[in-house]
N, C-alpha and C. Protein backbone atom coordinates (compact mmCIF):
# COMPACT_ATOMS: atom_id res chain seq x y z
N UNK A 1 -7.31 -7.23 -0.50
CA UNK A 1 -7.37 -6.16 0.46
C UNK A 1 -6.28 -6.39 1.51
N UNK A 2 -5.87 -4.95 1.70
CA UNK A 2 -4.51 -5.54 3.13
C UNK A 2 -4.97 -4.10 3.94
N UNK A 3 -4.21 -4.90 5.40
CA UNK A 3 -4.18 -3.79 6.32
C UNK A 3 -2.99 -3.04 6.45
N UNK A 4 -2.78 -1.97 6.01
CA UNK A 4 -1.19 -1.54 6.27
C UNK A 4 -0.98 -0.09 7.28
N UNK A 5 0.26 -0.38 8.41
CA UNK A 5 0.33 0.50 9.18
C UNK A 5 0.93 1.32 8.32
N UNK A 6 0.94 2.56 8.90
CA UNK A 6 1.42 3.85 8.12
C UNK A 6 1.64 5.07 8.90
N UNK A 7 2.59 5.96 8.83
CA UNK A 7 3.03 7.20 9.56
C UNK A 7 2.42 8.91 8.71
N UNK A 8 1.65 9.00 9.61
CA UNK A 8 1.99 10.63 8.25
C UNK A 8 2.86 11.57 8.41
N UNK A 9 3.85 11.77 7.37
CA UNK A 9 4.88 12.05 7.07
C UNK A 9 4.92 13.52 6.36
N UNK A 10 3.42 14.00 6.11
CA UNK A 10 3.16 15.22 5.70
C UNK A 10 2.41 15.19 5.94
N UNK A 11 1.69 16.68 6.61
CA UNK A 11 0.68 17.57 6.88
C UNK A 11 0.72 18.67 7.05
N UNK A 12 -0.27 18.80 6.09
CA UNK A 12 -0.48 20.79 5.36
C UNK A 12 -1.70 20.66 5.92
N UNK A 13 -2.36 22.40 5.68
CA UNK A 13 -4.08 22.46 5.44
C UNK A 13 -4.61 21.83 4.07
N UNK A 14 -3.71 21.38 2.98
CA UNK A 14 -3.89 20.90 1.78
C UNK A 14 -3.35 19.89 1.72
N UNK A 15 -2.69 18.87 1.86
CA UNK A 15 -1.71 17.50 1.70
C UNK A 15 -1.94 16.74 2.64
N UNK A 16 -1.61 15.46 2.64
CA UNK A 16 -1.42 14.66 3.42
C UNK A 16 -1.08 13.70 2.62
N UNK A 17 0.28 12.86 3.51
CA UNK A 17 1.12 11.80 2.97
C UNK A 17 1.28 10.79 4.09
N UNK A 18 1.57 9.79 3.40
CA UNK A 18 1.57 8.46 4.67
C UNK A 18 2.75 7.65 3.92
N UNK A 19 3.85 7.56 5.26
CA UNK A 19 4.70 6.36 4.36
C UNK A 19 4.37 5.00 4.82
N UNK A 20 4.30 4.26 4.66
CA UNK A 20 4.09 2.65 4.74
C UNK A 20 4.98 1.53 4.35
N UNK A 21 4.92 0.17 4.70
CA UNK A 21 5.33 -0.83 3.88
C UNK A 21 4.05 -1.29 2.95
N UNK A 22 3.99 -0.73 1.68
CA UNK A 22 2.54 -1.21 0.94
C UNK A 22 3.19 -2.67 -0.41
N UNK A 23 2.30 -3.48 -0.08
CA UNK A 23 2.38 -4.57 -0.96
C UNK A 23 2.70 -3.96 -2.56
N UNK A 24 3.41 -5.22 -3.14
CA UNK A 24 3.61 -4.77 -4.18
C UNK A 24 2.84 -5.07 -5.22
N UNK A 25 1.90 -6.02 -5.32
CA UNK A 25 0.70 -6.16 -5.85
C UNK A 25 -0.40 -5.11 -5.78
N UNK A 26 -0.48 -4.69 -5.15
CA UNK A 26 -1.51 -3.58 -4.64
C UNK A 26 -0.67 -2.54 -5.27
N UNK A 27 0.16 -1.77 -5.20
CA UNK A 27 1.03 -1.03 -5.65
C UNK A 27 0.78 -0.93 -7.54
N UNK A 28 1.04 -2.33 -8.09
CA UNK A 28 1.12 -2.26 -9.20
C UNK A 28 -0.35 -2.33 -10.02
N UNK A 29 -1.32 -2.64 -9.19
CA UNK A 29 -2.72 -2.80 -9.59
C UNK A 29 -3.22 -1.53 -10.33
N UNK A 30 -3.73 -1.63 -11.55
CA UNK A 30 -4.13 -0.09 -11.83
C UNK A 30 -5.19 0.34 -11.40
N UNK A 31 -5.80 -0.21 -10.84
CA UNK A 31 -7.10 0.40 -10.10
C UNK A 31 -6.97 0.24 -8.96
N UNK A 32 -6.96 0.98 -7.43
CA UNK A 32 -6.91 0.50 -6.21
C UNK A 32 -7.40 2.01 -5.26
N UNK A 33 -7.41 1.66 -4.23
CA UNK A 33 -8.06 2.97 -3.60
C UNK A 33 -7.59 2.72 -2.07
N UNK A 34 -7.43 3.64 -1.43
CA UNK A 34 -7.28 3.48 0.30
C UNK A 34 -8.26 4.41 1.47
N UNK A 35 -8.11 3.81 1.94
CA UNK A 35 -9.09 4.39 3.22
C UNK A 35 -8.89 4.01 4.85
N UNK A 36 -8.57 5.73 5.21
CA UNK A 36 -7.59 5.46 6.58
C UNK A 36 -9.48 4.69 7.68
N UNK A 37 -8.52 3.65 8.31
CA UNK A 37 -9.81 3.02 9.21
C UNK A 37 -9.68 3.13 10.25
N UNK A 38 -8.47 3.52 10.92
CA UNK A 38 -8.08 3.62 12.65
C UNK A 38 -7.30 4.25 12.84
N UNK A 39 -6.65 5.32 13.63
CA UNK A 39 -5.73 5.71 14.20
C UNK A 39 -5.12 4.79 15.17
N UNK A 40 -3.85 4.91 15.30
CA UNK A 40 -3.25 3.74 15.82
C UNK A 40 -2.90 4.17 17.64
N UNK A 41 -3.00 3.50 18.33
CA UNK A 41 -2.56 3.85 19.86
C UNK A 41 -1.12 3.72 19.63
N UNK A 42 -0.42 4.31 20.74
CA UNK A 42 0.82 4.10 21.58
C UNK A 42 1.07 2.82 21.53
N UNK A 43 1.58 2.09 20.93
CA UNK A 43 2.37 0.73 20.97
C UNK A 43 1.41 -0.23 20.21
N UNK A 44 0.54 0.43 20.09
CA UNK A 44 -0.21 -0.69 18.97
C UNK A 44 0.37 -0.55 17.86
N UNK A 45 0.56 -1.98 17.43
CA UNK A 45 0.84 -2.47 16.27
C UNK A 45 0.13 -3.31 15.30
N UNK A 46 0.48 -3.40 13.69
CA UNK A 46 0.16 -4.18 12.84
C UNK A 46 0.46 -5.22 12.20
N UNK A 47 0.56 -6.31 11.76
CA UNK A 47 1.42 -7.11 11.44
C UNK A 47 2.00 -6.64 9.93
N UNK A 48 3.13 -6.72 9.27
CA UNK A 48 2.73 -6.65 8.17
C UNK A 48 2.15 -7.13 6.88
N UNK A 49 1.84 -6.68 6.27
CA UNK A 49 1.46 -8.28 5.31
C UNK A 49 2.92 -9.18 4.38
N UNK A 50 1.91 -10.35 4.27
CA UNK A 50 2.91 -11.67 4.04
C UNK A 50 2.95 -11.79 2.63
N UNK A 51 2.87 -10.91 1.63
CA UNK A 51 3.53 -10.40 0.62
C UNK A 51 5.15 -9.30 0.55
N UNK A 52 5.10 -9.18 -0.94
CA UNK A 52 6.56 -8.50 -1.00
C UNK A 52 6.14 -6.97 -1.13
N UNK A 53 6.72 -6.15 -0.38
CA UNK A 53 6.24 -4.67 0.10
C UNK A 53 7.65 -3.59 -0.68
N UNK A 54 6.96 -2.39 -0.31
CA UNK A 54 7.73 -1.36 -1.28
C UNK A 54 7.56 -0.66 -0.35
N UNK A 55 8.62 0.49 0.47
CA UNK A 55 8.48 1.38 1.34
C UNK A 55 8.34 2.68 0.62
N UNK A 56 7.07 3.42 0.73
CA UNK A 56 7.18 4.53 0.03
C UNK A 56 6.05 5.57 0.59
N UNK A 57 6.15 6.63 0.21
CA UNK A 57 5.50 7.74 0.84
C UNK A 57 3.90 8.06 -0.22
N UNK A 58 2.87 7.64 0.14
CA UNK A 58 1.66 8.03 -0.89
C UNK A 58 0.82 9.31 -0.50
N UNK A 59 -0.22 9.78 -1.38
CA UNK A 59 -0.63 10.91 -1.16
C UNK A 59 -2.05 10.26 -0.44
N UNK A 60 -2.67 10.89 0.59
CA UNK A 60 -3.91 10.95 1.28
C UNK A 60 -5.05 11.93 0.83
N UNK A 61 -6.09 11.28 1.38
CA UNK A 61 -6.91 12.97 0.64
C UNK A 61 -7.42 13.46 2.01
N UNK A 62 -6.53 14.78 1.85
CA UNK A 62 -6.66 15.53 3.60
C UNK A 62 -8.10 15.83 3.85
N UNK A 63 -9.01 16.18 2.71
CA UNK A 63 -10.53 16.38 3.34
C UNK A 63 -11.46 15.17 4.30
N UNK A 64 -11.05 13.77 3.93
CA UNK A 64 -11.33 13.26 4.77
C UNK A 64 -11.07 12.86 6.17
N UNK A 65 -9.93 13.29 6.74
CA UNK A 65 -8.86 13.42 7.50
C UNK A 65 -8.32 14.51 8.14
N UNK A 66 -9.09 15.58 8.18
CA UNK A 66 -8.27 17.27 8.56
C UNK A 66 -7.67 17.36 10.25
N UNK A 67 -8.47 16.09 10.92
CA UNK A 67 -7.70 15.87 12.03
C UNK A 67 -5.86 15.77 11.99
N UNK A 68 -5.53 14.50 11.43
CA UNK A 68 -4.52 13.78 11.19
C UNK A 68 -3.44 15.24 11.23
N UNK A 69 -2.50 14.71 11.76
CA UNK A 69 -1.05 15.64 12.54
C UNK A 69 0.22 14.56 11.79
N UNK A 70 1.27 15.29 12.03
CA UNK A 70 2.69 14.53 11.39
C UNK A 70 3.20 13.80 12.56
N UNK A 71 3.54 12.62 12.02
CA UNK A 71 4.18 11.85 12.87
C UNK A 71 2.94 10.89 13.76
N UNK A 72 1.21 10.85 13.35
CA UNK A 72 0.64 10.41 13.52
C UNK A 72 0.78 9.41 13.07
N UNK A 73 0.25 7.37 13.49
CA UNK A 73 0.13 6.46 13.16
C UNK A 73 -1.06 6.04 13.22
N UNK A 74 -1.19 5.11 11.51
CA UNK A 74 -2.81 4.99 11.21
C UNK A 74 -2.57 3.56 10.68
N UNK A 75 -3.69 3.01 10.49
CA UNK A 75 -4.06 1.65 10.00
C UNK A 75 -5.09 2.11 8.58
N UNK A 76 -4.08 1.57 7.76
CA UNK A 76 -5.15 2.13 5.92
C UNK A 76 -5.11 0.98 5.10
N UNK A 77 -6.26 0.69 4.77
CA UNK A 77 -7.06 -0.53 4.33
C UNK A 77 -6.73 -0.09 2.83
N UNK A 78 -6.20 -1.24 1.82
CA UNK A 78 -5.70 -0.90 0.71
C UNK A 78 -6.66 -1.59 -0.08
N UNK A 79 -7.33 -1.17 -0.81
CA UNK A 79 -8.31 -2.17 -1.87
C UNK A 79 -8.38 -1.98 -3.12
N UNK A 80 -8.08 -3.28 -3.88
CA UNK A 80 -8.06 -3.61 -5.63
C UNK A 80 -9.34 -3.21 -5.84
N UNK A 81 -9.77 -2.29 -7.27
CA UNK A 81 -10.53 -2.75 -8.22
C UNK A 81 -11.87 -3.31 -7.47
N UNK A 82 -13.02 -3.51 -7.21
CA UNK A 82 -14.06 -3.90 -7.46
C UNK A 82 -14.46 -4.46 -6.12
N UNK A 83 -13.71 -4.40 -4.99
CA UNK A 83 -13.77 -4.95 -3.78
C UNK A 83 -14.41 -3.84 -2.93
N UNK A 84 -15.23 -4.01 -1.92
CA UNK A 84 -15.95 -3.35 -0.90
C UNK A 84 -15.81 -2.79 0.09
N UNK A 85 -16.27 -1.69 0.40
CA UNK A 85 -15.28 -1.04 1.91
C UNK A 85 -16.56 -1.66 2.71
């Protein structure tokens, strides 16, 4: 499981996208799932994780989220396969 900061980079009434630095293990896992856990304050930050990361833009699922605006910063909990929210 990692914590990864993230920007949303799209927002529709239908879409939502977040770019991130996301691990590349997590990335390549075929089973994995995310779930936004915080909106981020003004200068708060995340560390990143101490794996090797891939900068890329993923899809969100806007129904859980219809708040979320572009250019918002969030904290999204990335989890393998069989692990627990």
């Amino acid at each position: 499981m990692y914590d990864i900061e993230a920007t949303v980079t799209k927002s529709t009434p239908t879409e939502l996208k977040y770019t991130g630095d996301w691990p590349l293990d997590w990335l390549q896992a075929p089973e994995k799932s995310t779930e936004v856990i915080a909106e981020l304050l003004p200068g708060q930050t995340e560390p990143p994780p101490s794996v090797p990361v891939q900068r890329l833009e993923i899809s969100g699922n806007r129904a859980l989220r219809p708040n979320l605006q572009l250019g918002d910063r969030v904290l999204i909990r990335c989890f393998f396969k069989g692990e627990s929210r």
